[in-house]
C-alpha atoms as a PDB file:
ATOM      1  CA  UNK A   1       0.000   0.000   0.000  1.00  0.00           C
ATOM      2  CA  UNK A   2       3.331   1.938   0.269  1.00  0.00           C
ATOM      3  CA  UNK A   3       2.874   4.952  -2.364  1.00  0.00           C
ATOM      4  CA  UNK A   4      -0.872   3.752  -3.008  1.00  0.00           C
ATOM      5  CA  UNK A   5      -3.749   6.407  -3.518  1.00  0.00           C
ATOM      6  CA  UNK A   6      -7.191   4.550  -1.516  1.00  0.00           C
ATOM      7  CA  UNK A   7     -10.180   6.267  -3.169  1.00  0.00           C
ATOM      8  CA  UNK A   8     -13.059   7.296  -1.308  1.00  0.00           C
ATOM      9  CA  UNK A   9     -16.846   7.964  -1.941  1.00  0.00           C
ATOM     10  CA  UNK A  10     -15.901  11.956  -0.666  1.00  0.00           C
ATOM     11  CA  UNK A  11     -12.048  11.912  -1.327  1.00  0.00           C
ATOM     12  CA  UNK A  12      -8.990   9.511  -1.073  1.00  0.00           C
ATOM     13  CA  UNK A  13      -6.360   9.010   0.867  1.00  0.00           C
ATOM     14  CA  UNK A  14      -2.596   9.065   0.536  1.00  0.00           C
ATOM     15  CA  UNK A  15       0.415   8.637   2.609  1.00  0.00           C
ATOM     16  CA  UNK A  16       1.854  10.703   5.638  1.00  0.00           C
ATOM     17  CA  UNK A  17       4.614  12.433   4.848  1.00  0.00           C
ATOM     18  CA  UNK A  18       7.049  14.598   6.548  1.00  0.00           C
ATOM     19  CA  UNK A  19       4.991  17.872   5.451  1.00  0.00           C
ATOM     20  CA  UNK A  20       2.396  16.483   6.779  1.00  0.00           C
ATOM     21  CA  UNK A  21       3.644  17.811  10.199  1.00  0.00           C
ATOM     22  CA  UNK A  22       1.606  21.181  10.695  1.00  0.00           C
ATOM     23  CA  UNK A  23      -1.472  19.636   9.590  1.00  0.00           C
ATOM     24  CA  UNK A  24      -1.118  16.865  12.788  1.00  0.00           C
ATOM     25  CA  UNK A  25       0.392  19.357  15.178  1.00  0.00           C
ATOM     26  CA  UNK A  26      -3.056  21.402  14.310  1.00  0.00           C
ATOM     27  CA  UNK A  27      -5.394  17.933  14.673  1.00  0.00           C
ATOM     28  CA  UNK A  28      -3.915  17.099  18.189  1.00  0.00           C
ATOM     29  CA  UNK A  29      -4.291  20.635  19.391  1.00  0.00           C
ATOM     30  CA  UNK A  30      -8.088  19.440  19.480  1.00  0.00           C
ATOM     31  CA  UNK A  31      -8.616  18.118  22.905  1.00  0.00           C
ATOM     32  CA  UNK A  32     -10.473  15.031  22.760  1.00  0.00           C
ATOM     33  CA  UNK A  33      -8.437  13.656  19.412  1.00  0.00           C
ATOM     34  CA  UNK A  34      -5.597  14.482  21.681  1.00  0.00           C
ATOM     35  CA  UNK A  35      -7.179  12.341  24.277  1.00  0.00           C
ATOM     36  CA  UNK A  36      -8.924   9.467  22.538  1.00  0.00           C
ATOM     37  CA  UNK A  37      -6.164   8.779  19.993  1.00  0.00           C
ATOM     38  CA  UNK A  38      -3.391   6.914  22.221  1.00  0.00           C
ATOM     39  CA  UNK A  39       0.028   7.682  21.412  1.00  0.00           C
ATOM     40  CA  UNK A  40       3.468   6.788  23.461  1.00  0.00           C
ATOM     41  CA  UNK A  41       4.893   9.688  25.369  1.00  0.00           C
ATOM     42  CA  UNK A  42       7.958  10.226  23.062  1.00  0.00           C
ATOM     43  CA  UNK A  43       5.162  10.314  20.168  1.00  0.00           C
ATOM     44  CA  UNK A  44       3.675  13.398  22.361  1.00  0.00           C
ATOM     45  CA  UNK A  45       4.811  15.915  19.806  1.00  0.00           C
ATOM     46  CA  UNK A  46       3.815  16.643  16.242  1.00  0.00           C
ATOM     47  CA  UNK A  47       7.612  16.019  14.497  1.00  0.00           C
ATOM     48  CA  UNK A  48       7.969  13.309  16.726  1.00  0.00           C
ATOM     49  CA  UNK A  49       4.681  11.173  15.855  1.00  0.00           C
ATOM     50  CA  UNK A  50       4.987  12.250  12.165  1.00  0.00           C
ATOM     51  CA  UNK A  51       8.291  10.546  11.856  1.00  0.00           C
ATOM     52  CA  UNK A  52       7.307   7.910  13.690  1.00  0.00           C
ATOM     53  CA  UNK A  53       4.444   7.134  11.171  1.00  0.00           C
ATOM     54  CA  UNK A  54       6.631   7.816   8.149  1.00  0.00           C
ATOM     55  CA  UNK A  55       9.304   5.570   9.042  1.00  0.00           C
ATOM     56  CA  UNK A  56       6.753   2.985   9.855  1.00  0.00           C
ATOM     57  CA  UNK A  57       5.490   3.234   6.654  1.00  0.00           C
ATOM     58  CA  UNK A  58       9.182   3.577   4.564  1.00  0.00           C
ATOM     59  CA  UNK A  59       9.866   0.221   6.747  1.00  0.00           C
ATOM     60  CA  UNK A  60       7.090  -1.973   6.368  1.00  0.00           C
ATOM     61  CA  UNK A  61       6.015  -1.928   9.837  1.00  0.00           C
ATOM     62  CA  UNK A  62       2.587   0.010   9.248  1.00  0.00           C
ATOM     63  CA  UNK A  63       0.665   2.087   7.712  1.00  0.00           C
ATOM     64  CA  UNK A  64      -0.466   6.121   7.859  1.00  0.00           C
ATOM     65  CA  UNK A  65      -3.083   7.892   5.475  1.00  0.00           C
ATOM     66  CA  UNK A  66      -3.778  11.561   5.499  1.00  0.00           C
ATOM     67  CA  UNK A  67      -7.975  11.919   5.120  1.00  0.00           C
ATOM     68  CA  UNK A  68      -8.122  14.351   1.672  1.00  0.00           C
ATOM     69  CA  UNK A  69     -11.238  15.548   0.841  1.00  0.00           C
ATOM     70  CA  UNK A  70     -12.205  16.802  -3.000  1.00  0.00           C
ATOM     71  CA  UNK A  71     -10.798  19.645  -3.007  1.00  0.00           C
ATOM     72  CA  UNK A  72      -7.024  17.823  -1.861  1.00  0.00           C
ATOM     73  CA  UNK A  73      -7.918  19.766   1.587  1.00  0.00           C
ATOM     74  CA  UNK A  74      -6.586  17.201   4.571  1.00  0.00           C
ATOM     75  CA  UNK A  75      -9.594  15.873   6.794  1.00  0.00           C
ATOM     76  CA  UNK A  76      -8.211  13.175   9.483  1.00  0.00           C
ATOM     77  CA  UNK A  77      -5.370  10.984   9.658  1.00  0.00           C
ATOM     78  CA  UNK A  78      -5.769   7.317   9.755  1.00  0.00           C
ATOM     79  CA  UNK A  79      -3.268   4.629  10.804  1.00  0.00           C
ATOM     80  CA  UNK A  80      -2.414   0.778  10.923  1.00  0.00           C
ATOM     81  CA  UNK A  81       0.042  -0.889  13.495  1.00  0.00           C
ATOM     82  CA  UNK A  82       1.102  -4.420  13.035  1.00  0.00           C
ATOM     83  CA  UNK A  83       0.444  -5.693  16.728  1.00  0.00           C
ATOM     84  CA  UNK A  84       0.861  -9.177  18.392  1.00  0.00           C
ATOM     85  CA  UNK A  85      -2.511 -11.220  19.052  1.00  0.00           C
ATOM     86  CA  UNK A  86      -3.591 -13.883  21.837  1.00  0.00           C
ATOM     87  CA  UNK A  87      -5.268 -15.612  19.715  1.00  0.00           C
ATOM     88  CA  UNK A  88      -3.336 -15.589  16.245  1.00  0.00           C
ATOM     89  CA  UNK A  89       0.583 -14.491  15.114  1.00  0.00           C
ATOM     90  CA  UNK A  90      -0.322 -10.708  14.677  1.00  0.00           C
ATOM     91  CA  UNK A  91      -3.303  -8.325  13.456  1.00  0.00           C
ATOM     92  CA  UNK A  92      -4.008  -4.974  12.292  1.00  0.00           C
ATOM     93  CA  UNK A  93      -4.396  -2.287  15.398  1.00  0.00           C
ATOM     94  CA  UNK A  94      -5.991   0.930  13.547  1.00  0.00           C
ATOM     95  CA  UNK A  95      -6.445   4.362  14.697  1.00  0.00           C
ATOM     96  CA  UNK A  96      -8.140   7.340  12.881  1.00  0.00           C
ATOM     97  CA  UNK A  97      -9.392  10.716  13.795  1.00  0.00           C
ATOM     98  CA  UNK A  98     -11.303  13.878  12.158  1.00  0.00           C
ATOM     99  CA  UNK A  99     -10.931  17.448  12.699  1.00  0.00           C
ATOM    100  CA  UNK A 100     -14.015  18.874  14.596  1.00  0.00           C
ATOM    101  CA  UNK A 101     -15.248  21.046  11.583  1.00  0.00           C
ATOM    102  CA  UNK A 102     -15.526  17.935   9.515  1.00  0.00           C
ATOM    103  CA  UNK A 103     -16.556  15.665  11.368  1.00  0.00           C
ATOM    104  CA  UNK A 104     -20.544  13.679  10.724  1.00  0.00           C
ATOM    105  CA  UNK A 105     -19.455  13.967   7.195  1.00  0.00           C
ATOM    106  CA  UNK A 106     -18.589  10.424   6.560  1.00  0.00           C
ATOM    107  CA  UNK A 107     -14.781  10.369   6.396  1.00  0.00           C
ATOM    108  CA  UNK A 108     -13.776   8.300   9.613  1.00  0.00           C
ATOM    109  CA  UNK A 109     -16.332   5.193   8.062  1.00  0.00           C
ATOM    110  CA  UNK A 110     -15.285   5.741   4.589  1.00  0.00           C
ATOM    111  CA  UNK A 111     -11.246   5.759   5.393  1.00  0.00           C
ATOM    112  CA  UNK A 112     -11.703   2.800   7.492  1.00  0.00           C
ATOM    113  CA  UNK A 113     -14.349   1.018   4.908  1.00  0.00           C
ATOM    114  CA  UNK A 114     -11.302   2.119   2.261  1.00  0.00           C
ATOM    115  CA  UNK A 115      -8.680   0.564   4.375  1.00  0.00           C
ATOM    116  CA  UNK A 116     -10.217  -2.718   5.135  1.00  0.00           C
ATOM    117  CA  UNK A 117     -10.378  -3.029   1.342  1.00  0.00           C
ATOM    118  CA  UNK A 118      -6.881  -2.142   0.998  1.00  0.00           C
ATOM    119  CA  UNK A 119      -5.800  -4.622   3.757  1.00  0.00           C
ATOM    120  CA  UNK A 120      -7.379  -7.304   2.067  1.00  0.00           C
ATOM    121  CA  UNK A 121      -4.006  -7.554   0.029  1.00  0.00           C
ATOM    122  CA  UNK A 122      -1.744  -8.788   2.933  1.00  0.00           C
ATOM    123  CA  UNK A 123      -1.958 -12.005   4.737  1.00  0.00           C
ATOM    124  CA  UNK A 124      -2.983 -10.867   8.519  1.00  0.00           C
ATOM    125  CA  UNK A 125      -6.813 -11.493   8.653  1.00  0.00           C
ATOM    126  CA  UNK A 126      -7.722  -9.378  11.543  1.00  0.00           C
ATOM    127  CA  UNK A 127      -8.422  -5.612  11.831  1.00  0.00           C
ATOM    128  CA  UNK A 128      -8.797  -3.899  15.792  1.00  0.00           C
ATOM    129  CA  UNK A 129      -9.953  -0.867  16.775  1.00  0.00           C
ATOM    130  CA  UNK A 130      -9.065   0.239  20.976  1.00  0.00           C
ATOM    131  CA  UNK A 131     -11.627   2.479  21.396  1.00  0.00           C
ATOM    132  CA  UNK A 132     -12.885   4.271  24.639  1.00  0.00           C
ATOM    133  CA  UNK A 133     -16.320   3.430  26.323  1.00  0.00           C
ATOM    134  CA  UNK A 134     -16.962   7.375  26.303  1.00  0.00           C
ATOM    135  CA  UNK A 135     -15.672   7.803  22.706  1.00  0.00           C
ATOM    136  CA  UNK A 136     -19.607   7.241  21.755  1.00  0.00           C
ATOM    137  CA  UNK A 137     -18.873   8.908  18.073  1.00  0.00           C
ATOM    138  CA  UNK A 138     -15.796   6.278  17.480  1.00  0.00           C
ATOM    139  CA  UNK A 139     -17.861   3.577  18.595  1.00  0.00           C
ATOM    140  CA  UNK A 140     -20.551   4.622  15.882  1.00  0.00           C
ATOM    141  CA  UNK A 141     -18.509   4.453  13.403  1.00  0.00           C
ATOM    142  CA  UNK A 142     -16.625   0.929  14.040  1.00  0.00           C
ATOM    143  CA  UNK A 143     -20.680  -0.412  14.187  1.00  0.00           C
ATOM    144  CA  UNK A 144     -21.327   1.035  10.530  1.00  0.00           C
ATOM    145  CA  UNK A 145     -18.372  -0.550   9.087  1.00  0.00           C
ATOM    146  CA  UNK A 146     -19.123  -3.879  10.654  1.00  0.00           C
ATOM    147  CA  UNK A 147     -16.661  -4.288  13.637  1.00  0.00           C
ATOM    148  CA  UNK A 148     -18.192  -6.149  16.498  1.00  0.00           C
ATOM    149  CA  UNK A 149     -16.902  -6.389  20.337  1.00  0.00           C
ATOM    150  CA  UNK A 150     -15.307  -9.703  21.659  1.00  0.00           C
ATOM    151  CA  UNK A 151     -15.424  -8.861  25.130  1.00  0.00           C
ATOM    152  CA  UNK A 152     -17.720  -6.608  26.703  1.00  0.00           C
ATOM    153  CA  UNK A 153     -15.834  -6.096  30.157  1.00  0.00           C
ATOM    154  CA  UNK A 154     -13.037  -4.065  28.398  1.00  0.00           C
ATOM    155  CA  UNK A 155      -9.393  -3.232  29.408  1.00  0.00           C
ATOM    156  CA  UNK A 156      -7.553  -0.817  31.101  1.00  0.00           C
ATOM    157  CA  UNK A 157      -4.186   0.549  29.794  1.00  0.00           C
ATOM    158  CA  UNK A 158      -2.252   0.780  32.036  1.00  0.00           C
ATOM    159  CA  UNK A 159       0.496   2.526  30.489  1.00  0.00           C
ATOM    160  CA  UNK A 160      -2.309   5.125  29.791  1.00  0.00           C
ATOM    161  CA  UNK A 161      -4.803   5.165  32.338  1.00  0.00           C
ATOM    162  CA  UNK A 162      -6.245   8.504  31.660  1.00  0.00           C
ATOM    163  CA  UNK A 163      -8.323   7.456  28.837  1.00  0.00           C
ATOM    164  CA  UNK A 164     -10.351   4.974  30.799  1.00  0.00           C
ATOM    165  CA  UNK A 165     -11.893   1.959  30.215  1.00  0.00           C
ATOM    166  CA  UNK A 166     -11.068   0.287  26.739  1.00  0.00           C
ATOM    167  CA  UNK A 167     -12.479  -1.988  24.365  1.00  0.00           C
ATOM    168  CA  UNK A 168     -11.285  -4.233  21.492  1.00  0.00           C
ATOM    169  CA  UNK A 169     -13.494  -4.144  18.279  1.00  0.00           C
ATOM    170  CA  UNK A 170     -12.875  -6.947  15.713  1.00  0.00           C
ATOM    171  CA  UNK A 171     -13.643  -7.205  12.064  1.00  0.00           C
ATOM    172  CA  UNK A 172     -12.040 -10.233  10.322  1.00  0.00           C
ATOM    173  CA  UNK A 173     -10.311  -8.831   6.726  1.00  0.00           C
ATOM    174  CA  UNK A 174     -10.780 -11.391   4.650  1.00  0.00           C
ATOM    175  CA  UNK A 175     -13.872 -13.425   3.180  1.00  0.00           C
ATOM    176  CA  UNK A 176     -16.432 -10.856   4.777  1.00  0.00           C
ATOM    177  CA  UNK A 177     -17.552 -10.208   0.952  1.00  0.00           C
ATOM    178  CA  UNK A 178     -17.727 -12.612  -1.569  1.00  0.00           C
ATOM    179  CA  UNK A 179     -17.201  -9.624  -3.838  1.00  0.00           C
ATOM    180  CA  UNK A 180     -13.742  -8.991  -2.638  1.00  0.00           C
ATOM    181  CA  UNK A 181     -11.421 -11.864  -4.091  1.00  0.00           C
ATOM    182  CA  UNK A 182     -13.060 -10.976  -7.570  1.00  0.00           C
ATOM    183  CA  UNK A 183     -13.290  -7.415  -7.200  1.00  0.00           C
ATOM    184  CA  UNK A 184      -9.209  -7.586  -5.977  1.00  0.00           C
ATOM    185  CA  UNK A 185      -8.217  -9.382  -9.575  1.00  0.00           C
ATOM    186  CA  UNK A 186      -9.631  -6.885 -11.546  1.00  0.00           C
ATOM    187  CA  UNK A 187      -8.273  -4.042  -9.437  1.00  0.00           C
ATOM    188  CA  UNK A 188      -4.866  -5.250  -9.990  1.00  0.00           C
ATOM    189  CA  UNK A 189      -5.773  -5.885 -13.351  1.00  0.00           C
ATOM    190  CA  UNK A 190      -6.629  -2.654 -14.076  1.00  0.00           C
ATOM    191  CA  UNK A 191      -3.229  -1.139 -12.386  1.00  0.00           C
ATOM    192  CA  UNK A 192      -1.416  -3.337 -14.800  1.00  0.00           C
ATOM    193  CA  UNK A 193      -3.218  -1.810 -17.576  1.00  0.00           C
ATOM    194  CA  UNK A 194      -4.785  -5.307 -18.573  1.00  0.00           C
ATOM    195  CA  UNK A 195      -7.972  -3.505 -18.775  1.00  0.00           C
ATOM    196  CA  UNK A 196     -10.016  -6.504 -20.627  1.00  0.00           C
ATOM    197  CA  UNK A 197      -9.004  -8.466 -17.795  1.00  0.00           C
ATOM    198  CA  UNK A 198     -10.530  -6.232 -15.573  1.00  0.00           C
ATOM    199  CA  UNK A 199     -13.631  -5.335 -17.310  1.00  0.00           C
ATOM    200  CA  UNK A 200     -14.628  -8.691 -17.097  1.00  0.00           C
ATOM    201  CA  UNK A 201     -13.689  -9.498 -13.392  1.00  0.00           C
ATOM    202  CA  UNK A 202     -15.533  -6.330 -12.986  1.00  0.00           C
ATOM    203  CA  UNK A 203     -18.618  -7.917 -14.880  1.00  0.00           C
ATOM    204  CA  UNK A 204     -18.006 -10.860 -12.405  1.00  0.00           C
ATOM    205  CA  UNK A 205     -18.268  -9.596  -9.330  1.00  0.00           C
ATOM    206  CA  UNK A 206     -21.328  -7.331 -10.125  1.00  0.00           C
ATOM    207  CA  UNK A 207     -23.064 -11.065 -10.751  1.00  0.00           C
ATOM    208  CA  UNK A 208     -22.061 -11.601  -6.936  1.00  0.00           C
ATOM    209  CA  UNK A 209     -24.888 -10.179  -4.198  1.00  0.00           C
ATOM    210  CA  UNK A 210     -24.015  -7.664  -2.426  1.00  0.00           C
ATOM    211  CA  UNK A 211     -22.620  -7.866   1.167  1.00  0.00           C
ATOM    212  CA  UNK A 212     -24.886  -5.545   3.572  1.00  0.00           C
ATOM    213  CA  UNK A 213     -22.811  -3.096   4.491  1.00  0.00           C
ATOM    214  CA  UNK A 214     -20.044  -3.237   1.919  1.00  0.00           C
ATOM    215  CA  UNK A 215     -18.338  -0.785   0.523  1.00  0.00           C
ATOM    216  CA  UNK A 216     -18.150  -2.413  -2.993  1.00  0.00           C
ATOM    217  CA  UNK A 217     -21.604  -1.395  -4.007  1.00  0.00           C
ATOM    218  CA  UNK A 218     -22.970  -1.585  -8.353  1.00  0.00           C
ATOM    219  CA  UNK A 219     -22.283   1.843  -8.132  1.00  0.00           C
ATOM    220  CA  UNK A 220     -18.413   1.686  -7.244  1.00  0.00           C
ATOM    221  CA  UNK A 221     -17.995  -1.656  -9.541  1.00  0.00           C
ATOM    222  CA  UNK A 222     -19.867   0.633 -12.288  1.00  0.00           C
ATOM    223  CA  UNK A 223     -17.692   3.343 -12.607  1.00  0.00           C
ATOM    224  CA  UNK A 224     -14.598   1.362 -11.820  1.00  0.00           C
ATOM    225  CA  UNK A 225     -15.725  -0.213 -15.487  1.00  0.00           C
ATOM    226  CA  UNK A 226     -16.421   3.517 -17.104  1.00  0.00           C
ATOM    227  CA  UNK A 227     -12.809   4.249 -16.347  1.00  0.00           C
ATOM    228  CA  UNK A 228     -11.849   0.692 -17.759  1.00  0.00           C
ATOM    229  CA  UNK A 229     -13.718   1.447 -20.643  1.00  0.00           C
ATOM    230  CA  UNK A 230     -12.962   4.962 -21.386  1.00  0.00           C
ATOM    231  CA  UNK A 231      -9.256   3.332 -21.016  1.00  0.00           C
ATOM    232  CA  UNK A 232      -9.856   1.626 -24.178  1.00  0.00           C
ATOM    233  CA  UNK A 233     -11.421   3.955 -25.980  1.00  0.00           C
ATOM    234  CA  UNK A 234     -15.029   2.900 -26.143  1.00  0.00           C
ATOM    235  CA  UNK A 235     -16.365   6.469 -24.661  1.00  0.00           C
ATOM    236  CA  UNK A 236     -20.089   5.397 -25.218  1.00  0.00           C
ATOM    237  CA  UNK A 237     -20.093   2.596 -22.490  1.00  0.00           C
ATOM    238  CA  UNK A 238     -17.727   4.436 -20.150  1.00  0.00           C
ATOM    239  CA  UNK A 239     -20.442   7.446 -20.367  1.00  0.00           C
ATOM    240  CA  UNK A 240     -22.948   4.859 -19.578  1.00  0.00           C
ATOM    241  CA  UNK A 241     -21.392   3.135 -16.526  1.00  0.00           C
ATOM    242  CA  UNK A 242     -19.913   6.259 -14.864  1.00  0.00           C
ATOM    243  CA  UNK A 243     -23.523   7.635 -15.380  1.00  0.00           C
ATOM    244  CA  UNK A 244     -25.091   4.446 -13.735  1.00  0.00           C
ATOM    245  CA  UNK A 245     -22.678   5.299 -10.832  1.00  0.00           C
ATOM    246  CA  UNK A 246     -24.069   8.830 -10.532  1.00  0.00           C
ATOM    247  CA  UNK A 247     -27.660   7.660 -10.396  1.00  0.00           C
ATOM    248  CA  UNK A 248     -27.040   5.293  -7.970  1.00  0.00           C
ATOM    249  CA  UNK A 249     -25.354   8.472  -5.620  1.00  0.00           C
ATOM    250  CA  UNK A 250     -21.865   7.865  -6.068  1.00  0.00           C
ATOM    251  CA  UNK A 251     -20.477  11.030  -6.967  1.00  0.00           C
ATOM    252  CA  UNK A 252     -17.169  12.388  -6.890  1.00  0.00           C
ATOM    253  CA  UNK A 253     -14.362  14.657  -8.269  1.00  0.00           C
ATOM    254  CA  UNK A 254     -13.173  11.688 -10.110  1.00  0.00           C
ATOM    255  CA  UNK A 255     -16.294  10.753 -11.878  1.00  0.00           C
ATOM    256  CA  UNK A 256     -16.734  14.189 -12.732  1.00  0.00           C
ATOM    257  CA  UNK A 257     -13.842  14.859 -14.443  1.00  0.00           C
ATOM    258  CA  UNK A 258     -14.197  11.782 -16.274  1.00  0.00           C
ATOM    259  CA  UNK A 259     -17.707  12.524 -17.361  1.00  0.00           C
ATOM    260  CA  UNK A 260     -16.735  16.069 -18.610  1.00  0.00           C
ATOM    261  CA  UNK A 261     -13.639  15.014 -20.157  1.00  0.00           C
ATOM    262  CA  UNK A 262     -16.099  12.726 -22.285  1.00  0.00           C
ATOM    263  CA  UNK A 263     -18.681  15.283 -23.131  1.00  0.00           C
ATOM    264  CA  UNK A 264     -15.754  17.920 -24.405  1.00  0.00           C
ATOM    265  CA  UNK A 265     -13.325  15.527 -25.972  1.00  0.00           C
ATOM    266  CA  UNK A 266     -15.382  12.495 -27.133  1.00  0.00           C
ATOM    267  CA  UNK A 267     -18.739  14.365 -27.995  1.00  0.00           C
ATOM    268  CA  UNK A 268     -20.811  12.057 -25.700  1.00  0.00           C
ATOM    269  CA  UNK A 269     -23.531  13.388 -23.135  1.00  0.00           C
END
């Protein structure tokens, strides 16, 4: 995932990097991010954590996504730790957080929904969110993207005691959506510019039902084929799936584009 851009229903996200720093000095000025999101105390400062994350990344040992909206303007932050596991070798530990002025806009589900897809390409098959019992708005969101508690008594850290009681939420990676396997082949089809190949995995996995609560609705499968299509040339069926997308309320900057490059350079619309 290492130099990968994770596309979102209201943005994308891309990797931390060392300019990142004002950007998450000025997200853990807020208070409760600054509380909620657990960090060790030689993390404590912006330069500090930053570096920590992008060495993580450069190094294989996690990962670190700055939240972008639309308009490239940085949302959140979202992170994944390679942790040990009682009960298998390791798992994903993953963090995220929202400035206050964006927040009940979707991007905290939509990063996570976008990096549980992403995850799907490595081995470890479970993802773990810590979150605090009062962290009521975290909690929300690791319900709408399908992570489920284990053990209802919680934990208490005590290497960080101030943020109270703590509980594990699970969501296994792998084989939650038949769509995924299929929808993963054509992906990396499509990256390899094999975009045959990946119209028709596409086709596939739109004959697969939909998971409740996936991210990998028609709509995203639809206009993943308009771009394969207008790859290739054949404008008129690129038009038509990146406008099936749109009707079915998946709209964003990319689709746009698309769509108007189209109208002014192929003469379709």
């Amino acid at each position: 995932m290492h130099g990968q851009i994770i596309s979102l229903p209201n943005g994308f996200l891309r990797d931390i990097t060392l300019e990142d720093v004002s950007f998450i000095n000025d997200l853990f000025n807020e208070p409760d991010v600054d509380f909620f999101y657990v960090r060790q105390s030689y993390h404590r400062t912006a330069i500090a954590f930053t570096s920590f994350l992008v060495s993580s990344l450069e190094h294989g040992r996690g990962l670190a996504d700055i939240i972008i909206d639309d308009e490239r303007e940085p949302m959140g932050l979202i992170t994944a730790e390679i942790v040990p596991d009682n009960t298998e070798h390791i798992r994903w530990n993953i963090g995220y957080a929202v400035t206050s002025r964006n927040r009940h806009k979707g991007y905290a589900s939509s990063s996570l929904a976008g990096y549980m897809r992403a995850l799907s390409d490595f081995s470890i098959n479970t993802a773990c969110l810590d979150i605090s019992i009062d962290n009521e708005a975290s909690e929300a969101v690791a319900k709408k993207c399908g992570f489920e508690i284990r053990d209802r008594c919680g934990f208490l850290d005590h290497e960080h005691p101030e943020v109270g009681l703590r509980r594990h939420w699970f969501k296994s990676i792998h084989a939650q959506d038949e769509r995924i396997p299929c929808f993963q082949r054509a992906s990396i089809a499509y990256r390899n510019k094999d975009y045959l190949t990946a119209i028709r995995l596409y086709m596939e996995a739109l004959k697969i039902p939909q998971t409740e609560g996936s991210q990998l609705t028609d709509a995203q499968i639809y206009s993943n084929l308009g771009m394969a299509y207008s790859s290739i040339g054949e404008y008129q069926k690129a038009y038509s799936y990146l406008r099936k997308a749109t009707s079915l309320g998946l709209i964003n900057a990319s689709i746009q584009k698309e769509l108007a490059w189209l109208r002014n350079n192929a003469g379709i619309g």
